[in-house]
C-alpha atoms as a PDB file:
ATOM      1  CA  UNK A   1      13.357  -6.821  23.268  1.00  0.00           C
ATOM      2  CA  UNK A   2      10.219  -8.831  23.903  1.00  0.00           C
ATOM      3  CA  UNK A   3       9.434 -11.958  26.393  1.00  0.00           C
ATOM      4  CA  UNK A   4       6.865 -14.465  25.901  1.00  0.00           C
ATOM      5  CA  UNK A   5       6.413 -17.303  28.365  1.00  0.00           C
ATOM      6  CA  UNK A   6       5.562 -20.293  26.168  1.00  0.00           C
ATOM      7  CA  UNK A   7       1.278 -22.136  27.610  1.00  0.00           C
ATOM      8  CA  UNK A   8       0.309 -25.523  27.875  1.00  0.00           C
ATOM      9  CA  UNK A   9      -1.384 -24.906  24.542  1.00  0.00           C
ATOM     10  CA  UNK A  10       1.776 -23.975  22.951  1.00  0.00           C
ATOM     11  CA  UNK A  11       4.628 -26.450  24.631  1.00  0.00           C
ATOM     12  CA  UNK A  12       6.073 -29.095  22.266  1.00  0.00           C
ATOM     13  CA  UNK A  13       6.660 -26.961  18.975  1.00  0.00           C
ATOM     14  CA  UNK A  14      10.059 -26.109  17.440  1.00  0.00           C
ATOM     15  CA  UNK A  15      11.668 -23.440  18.672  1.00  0.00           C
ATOM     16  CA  UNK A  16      10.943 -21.600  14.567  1.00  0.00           C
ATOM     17  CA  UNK A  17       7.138 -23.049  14.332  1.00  0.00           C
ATOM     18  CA  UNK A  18       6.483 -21.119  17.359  1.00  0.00           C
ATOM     19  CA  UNK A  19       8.315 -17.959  16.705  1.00  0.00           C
ATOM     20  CA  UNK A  20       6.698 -17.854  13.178  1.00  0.00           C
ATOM     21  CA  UNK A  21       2.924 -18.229  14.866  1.00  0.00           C
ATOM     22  CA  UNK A  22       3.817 -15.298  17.738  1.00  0.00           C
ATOM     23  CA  UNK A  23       4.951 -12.924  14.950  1.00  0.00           C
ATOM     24  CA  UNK A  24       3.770 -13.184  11.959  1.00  0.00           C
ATOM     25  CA  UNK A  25       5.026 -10.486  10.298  1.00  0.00           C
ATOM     26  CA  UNK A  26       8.947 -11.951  10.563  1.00  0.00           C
ATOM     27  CA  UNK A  27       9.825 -13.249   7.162  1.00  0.00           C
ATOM     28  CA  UNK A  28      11.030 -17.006   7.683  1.00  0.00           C
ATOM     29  CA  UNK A  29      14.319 -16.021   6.306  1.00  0.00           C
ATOM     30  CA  UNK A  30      15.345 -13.197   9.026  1.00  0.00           C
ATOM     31  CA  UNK A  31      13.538 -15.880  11.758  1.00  0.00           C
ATOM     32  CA  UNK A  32      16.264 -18.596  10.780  1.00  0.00           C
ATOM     33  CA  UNK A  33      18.667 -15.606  10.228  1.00  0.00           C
ATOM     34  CA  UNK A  34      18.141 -14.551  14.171  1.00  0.00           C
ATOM     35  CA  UNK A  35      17.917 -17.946  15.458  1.00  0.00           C
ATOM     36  CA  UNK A  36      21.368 -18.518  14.474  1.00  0.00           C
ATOM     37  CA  UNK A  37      22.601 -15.193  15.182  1.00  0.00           C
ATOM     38  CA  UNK A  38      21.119 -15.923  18.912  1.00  0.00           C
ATOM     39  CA  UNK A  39      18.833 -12.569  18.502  1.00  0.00           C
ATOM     40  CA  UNK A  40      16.353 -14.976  19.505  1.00  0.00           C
ATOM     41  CA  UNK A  41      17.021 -17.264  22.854  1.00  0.00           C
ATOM     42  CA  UNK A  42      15.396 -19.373  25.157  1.00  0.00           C
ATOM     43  CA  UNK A  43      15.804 -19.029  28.526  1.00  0.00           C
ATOM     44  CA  UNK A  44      18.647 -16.746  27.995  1.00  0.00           C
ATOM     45  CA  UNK A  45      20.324 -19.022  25.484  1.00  0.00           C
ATOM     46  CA  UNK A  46      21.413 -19.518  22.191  1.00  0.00           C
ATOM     47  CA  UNK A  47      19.053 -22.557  21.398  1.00  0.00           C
ATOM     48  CA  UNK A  48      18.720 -24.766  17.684  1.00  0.00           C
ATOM     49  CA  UNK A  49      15.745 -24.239  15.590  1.00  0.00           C
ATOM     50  CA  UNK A  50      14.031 -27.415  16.070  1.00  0.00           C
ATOM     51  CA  UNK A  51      14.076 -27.089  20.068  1.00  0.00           C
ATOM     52  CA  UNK A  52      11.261 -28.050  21.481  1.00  0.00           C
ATOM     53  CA  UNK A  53       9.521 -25.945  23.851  1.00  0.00           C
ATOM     54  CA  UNK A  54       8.393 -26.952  27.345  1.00  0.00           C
ATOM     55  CA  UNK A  55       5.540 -25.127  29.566  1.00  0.00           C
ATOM     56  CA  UNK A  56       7.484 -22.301  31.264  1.00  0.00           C
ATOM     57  CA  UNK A  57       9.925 -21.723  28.685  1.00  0.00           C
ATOM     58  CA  UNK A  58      10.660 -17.879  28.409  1.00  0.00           C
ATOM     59  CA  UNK A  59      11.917 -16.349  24.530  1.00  0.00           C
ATOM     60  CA  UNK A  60      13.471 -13.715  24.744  1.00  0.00           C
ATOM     61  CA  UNK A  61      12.705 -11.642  20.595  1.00  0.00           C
ATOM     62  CA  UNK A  62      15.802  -9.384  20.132  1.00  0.00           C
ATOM     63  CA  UNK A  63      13.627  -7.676  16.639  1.00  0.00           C
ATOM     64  CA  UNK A  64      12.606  -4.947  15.796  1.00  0.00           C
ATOM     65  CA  UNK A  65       9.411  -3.359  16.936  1.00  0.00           C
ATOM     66  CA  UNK A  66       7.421  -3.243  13.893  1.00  0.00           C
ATOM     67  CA  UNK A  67       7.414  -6.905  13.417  1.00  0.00           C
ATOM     68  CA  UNK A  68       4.974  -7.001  16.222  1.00  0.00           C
ATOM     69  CA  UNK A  69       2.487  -5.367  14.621  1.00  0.00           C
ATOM     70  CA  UNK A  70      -0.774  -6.706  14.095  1.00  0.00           C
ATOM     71  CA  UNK A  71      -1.009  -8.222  10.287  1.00  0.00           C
ATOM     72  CA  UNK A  72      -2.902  -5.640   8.031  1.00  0.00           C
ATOM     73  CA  UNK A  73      -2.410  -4.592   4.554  1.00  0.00           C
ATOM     74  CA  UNK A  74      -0.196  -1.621   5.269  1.00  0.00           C
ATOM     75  CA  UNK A  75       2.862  -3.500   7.052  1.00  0.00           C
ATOM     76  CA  UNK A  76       2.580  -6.509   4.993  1.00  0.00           C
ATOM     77  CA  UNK A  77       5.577  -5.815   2.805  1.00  0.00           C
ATOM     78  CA  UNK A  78       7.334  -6.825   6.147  1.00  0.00           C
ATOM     79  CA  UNK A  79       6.507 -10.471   5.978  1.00  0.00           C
ATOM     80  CA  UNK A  80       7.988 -10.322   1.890  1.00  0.00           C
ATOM     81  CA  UNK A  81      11.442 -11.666   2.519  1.00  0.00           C
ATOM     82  CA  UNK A  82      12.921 -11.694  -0.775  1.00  0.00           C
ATOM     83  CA  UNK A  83      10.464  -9.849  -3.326  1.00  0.00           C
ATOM     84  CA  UNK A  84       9.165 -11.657  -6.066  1.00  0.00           C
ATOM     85  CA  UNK A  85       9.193  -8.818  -8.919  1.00  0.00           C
ATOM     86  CA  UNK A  86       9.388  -8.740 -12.768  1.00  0.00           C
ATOM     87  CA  UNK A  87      10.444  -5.042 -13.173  1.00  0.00           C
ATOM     88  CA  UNK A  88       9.829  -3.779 -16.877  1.00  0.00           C
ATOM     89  CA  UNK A  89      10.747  -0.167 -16.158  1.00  0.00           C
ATOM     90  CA  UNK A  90      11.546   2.051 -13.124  1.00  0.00           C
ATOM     91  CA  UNK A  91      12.448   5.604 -12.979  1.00  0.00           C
ATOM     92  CA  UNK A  92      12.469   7.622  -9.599  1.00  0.00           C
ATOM     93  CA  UNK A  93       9.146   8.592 -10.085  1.00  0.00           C
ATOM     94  CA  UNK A  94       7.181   4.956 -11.664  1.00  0.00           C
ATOM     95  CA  UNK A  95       8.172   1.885 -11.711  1.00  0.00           C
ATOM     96  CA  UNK A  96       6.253  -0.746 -14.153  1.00  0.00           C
ATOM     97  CA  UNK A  97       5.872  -4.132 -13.127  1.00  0.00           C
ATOM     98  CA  UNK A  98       4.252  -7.278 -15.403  1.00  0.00           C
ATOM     99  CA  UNK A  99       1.991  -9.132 -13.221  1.00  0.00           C
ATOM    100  CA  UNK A 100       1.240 -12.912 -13.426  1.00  0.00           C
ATOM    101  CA  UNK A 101      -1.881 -14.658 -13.625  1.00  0.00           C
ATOM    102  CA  UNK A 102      -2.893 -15.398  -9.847  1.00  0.00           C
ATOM    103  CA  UNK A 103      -1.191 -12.861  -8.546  1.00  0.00           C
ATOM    104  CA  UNK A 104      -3.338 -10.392  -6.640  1.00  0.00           C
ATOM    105  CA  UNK A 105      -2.884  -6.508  -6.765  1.00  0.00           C
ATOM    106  CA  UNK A 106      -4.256  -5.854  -3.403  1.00  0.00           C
ATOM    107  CA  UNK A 107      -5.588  -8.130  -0.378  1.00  0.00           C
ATOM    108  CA  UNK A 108      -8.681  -9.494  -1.313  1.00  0.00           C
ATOM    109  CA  UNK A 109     -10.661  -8.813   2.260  1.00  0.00           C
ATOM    110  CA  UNK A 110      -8.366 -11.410   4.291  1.00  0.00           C
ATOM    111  CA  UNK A 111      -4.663 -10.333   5.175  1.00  0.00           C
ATOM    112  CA  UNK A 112      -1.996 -11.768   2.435  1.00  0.00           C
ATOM    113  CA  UNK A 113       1.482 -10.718   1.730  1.00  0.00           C
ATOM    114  CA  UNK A 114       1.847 -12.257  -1.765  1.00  0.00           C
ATOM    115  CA  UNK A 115       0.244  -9.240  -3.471  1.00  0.00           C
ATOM    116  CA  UNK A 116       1.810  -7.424  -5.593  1.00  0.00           C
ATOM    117  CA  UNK A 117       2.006  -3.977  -3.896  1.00  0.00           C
ATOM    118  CA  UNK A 118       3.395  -5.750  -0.764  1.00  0.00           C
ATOM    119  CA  UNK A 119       6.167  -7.030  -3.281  1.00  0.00           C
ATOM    120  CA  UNK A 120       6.445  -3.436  -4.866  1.00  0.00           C
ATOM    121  CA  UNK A 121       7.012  -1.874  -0.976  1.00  0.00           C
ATOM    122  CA  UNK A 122       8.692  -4.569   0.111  1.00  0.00           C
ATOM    123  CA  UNK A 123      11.202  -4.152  -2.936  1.00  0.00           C
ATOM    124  CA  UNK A 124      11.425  -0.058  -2.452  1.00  0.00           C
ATOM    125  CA  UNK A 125      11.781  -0.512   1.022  1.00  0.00           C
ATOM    126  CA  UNK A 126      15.230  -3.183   1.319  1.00  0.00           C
ATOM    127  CA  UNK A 127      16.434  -0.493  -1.740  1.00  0.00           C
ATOM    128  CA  UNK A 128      15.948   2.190   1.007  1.00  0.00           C
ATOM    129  CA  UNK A 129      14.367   4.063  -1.298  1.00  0.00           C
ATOM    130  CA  UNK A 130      11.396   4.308   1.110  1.00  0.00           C
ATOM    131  CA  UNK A 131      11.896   4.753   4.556  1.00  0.00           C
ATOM    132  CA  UNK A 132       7.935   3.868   6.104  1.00  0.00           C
ATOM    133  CA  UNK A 133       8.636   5.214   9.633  1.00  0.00           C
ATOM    134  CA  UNK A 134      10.192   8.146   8.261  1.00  0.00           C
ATOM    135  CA  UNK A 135       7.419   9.395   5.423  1.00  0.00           C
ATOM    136  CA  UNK A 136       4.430   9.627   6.674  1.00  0.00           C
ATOM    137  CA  UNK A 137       2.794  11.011   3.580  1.00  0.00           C
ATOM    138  CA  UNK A 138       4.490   8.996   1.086  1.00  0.00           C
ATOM    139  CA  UNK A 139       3.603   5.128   0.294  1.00  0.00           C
ATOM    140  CA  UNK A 140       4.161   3.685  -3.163  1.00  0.00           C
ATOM    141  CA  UNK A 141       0.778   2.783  -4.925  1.00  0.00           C
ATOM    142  CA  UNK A 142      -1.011   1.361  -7.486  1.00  0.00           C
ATOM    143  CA  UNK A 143      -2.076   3.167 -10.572  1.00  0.00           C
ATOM    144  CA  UNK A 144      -4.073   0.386 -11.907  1.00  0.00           C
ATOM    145  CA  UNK A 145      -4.992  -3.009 -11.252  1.00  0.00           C
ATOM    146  CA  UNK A 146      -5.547  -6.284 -13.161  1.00  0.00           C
ATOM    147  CA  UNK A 147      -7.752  -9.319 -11.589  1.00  0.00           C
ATOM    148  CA  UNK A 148      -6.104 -11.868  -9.975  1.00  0.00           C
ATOM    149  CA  UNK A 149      -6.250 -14.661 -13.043  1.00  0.00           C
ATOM    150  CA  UNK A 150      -5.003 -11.855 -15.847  1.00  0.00           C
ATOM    151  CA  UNK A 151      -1.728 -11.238 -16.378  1.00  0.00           C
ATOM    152  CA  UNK A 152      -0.431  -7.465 -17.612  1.00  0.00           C
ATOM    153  CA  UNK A 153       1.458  -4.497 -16.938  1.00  0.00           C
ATOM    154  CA  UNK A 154       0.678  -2.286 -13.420  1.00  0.00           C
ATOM    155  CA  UNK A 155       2.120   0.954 -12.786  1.00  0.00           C
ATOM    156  CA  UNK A 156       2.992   1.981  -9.517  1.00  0.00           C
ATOM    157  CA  UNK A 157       3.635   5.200  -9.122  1.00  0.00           C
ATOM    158  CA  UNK A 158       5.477   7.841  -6.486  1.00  0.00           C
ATOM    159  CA  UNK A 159       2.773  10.820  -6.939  1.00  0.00           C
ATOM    160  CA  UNK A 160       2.988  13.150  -4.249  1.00  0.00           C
ATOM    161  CA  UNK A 161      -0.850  14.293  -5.077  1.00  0.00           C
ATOM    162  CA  UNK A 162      -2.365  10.900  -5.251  1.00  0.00           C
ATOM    163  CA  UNK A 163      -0.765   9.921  -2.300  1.00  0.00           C
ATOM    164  CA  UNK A 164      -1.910  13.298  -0.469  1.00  0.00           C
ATOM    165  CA  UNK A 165      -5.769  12.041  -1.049  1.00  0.00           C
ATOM    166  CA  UNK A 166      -5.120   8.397   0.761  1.00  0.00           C
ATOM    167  CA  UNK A 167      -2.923   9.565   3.642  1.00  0.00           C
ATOM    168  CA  UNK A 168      -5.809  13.006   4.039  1.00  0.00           C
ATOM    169  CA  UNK A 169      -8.730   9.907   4.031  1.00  0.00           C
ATOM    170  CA  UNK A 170      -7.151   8.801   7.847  1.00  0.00           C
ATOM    171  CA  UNK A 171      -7.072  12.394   8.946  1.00  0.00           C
ATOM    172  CA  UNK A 172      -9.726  14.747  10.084  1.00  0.00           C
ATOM    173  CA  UNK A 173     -10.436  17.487   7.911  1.00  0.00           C
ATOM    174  CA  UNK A 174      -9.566  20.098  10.505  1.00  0.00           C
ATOM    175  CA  UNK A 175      -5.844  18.742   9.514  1.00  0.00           C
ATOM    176  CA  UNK A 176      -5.704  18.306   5.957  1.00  0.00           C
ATOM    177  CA  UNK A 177      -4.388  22.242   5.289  1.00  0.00           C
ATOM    178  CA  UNK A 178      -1.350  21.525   7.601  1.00  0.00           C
ATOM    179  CA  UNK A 179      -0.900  18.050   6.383  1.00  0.00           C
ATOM    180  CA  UNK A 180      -0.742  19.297   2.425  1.00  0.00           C
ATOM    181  CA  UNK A 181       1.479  22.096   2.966  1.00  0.00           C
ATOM    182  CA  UNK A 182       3.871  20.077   5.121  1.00  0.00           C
ATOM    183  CA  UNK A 183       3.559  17.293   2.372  1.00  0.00           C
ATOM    184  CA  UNK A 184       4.349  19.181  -0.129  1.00  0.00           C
ATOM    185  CA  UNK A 185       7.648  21.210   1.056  1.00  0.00           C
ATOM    186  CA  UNK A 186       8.413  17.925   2.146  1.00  0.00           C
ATOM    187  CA  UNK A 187       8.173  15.956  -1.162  1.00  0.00           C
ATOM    188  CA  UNK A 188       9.010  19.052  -3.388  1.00  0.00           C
ATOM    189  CA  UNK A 189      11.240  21.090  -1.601  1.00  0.00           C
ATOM    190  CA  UNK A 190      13.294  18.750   0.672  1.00  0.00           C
ATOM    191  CA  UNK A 191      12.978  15.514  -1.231  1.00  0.00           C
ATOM    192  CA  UNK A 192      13.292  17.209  -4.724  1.00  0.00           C
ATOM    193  CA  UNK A 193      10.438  14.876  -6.707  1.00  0.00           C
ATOM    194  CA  UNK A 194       9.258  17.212  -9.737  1.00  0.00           C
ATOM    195  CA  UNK A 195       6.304  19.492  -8.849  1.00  0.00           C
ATOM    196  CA  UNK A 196       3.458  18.544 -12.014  1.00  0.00           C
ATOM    197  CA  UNK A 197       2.768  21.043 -13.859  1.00  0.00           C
ATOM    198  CA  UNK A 198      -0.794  20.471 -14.020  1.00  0.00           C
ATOM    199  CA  UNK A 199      -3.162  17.888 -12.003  1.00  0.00           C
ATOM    200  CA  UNK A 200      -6.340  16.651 -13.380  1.00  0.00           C
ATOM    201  CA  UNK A 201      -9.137  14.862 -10.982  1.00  0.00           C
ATOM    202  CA  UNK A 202     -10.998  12.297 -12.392  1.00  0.00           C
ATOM    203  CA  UNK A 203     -14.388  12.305 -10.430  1.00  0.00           C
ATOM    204  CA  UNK A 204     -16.378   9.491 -10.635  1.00  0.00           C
ATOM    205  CA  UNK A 205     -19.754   9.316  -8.412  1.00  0.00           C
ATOM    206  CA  UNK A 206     -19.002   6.461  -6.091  1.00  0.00           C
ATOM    207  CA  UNK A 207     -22.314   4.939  -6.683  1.00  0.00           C
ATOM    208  CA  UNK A 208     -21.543   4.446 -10.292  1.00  0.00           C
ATOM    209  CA  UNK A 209     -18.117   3.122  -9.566  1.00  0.00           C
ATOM    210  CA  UNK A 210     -19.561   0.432  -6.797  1.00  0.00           C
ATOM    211  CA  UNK A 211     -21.717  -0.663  -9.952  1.00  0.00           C
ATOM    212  CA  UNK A 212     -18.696  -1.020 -12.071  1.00  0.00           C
ATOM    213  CA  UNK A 213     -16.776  -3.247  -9.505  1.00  0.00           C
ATOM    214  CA  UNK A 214     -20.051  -5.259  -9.190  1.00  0.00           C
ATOM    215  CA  UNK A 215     -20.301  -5.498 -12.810  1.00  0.00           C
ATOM    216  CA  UNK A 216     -16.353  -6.608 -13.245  1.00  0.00           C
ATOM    217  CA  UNK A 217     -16.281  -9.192 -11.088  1.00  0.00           C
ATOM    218  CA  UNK A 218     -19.764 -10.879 -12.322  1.00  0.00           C
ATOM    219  CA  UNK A 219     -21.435  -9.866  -8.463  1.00  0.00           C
ATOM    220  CA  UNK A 220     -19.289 -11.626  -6.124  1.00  0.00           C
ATOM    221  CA  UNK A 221     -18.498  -9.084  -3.838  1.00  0.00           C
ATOM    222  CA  UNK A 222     -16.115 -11.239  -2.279  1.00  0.00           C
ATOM    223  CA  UNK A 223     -13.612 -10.324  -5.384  1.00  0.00           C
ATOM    224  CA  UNK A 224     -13.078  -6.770  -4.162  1.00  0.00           C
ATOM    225  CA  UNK A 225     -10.108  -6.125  -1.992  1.00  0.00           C
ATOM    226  CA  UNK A 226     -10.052  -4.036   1.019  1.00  0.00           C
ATOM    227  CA  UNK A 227     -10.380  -0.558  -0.200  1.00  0.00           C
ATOM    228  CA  UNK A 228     -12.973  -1.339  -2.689  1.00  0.00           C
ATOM    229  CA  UNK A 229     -14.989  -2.506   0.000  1.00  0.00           C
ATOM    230  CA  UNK A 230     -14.812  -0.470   2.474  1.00  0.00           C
ATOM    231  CA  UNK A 231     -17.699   2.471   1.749  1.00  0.00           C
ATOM    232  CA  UNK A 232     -16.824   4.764   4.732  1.00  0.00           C
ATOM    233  CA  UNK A 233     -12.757   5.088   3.020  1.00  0.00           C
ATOM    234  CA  UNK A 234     -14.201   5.587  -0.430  1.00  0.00           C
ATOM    235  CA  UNK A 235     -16.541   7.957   0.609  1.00  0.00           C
ATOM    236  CA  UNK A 236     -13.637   9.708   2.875  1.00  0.00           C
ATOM    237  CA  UNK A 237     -11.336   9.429  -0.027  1.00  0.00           C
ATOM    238  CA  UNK A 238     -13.746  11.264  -2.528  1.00  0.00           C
ATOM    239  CA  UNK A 239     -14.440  14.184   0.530  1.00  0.00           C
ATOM    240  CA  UNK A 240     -10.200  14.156   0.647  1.00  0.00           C
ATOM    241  CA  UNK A 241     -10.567  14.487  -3.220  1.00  0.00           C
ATOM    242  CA  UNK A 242     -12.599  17.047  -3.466  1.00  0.00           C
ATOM    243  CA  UNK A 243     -11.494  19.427  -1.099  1.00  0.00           C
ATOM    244  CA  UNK A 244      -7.414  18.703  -2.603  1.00  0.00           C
ATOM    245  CA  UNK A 245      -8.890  20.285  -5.621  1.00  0.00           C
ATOM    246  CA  UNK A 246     -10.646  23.248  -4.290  1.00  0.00           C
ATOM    247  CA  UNK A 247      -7.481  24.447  -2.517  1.00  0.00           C
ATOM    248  CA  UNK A 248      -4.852  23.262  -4.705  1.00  0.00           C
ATOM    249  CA  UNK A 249      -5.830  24.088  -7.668  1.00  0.00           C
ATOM    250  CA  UNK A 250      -6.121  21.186  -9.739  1.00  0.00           C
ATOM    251  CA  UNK A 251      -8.654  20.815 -12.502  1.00  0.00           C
ATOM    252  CA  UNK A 252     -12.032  18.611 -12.122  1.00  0.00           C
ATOM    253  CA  UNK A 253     -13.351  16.512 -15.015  1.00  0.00           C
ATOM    254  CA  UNK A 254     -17.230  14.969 -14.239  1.00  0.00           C
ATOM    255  CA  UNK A 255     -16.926  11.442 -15.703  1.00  0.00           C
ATOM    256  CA  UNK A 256     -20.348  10.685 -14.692  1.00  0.00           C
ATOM    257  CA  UNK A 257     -23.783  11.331 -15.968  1.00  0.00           C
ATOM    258  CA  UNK A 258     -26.518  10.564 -13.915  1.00  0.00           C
ATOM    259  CA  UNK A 259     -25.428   6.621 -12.574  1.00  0.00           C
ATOM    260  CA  UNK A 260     -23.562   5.994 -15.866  1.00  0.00           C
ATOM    261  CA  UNK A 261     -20.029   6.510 -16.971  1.00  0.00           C
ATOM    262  CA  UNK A 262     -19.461   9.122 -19.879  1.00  0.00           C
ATOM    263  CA  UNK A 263     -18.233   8.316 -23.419  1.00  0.00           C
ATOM    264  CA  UNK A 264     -14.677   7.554 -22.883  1.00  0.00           C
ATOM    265  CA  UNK A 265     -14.022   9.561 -26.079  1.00  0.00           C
ATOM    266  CA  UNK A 266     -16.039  12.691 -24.416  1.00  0.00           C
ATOM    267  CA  UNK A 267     -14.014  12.640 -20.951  1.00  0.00           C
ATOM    268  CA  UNK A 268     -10.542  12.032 -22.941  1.00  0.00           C
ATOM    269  CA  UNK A 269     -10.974  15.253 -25.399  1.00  0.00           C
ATOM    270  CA  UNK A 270     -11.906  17.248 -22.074  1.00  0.00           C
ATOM    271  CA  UNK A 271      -8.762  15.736 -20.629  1.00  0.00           C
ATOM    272  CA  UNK A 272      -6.432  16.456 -23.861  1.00  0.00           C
ATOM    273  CA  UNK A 273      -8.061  19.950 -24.044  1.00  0.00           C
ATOM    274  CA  UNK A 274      -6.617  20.668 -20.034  1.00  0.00           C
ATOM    275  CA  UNK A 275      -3.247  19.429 -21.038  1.00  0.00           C
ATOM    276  CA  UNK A 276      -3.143  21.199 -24.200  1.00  0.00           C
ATOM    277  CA  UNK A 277      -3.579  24.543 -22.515  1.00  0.00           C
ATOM    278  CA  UNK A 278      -0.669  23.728 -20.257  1.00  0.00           C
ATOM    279  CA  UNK A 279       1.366  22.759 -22.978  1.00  0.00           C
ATOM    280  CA  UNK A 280       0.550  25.973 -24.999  1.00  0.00           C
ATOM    281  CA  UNK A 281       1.809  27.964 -21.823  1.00  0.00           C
ATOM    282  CA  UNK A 282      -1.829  28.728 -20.529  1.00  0.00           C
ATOM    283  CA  UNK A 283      -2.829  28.129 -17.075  1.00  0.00           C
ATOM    284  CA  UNK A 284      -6.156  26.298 -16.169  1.00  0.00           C
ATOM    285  CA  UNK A 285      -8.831  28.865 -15.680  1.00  0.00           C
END
């Protein structure tokens, strides 16, 4: 339970207005939801939504903890009440969803809930199918994303390995050995997901990728979303990368030449050639 003594600045407002300013993160439809179930009061009362407030007024915020949270793209899926979602295929391990024109796949640089990944969470999450304060490595993600105006499929997927890179980004490197071995027992042994047979790492030099971005959204930088960016995680991310494939195994493919992409066709027959040797029963050498 939380207090909050209600200002000068803030007396006057409806009881809901107010509430929905001082957290942020509540969805409107659990803040009527608690006003009526008296999980929020006023001066130690039950009080009606449209209650004005007077200076001195205390609120007492029967909710849970997380919905005090400061607004960032992580928690956002919090503030997604009833998730907006046009699911063309879901399996426990992807689920495809067809994104609208003007829908955004990420944040674009300012905090927003109506993305579709905070839909995607926010959907996995009321299924309890993901259990945030419980799985720290695990957070469903985007495979691919579409600009805002286009309209098209987007995979997210439940890859332990992808997943291992982003969540080893926000650790020191001194960790990431513990962190992968706990992650995986976790996912594969306790959880059950299927162990891939094979993994393949895509590098692309981040300089060449910054010029793609650029490129795709005609130089307004203001286009990108958070992670594309923010350098320092990109360049964290690669390190994370990197160092996931020196110890685990997994097989690197250069897609770069110098500060230009390779021919598609070149880097896909290098990747059909890995996964052919895999399917012929022959490890990666």
């Amino acid at each position: 339970m939380k207090e909050i003594t209600v200002k000068q600045n803030d007396a006057n407002q409806r009881l809901d207005r107010f509430v929905g300013k001082a957290v942020p993160l509540l969805p409107e439809s659990l803040l009527q939801k608690y006003i009526r179930l008296k999980r929020i009061k006023l001066n130690g009362k039950g009080a009606k939504r449209d209650t004005r407030l007077a200076v001195g007024d205390v609120l007492q915020l029967y909710i849970n903890d997380e919905f005090f949270e400061k607004p960032r793209e992580e928690n956002s899926y919090l503030k997604v009440g009833t998730p907006k979602l046009d699911i063309v295929y879901e399996d426990e391990n992807i689920l495809l969803a067809d994104k609208k024109p003007g829908v955004l796949c990420h944040s674009a640089g300012v905090w927003d809930y109506n993305t579709l990944i905070a839909n995607i969470q926010a959907y996995m999450a009321q299924k309890g199918e993901w259990k945030p304060r419980e799985e720290n490595s695990f957070a469903p993600a985007l495979c691919n994303r579409i600009d805002r105006n286009t309209g098209g499929i987007v995979i997210a997927d439940r890859y332990t390995t992808s997943n291992a890179v982003h969540q080893c980004s926000k650790l020191p490197p001194e960790q990431w050995d513990d962190f992968l071995r706990w992650a995986f027992d976790y996912e594969y042994r306790l959880l059950g997901l299927p162990a891939p047979d094979a993994v393949v790492y895509l590098q692309v030099d981040p300089a060449v990728s910054q010029k793609l971005m650029t490129g795709r959204y005609h130089g307004d930088e203001s286009k990108k979303d958070v992670h594309e960016k923010d350098l320092e995680y990109l360049a964290r991310s690669r390190k994370a990368a990197e160092f996931c494939a020196a110890h685990l195994g997994w097989k690197t493919v250069s897609c770069t030449e110098g500060d230009a992409m390779r021919p598609i066709e070149d880097i896909q027959a290098e990747v059909r050639g890995l996964a052919a040797e895999v399917l012929h029963g022959r490890a990666f050498v």
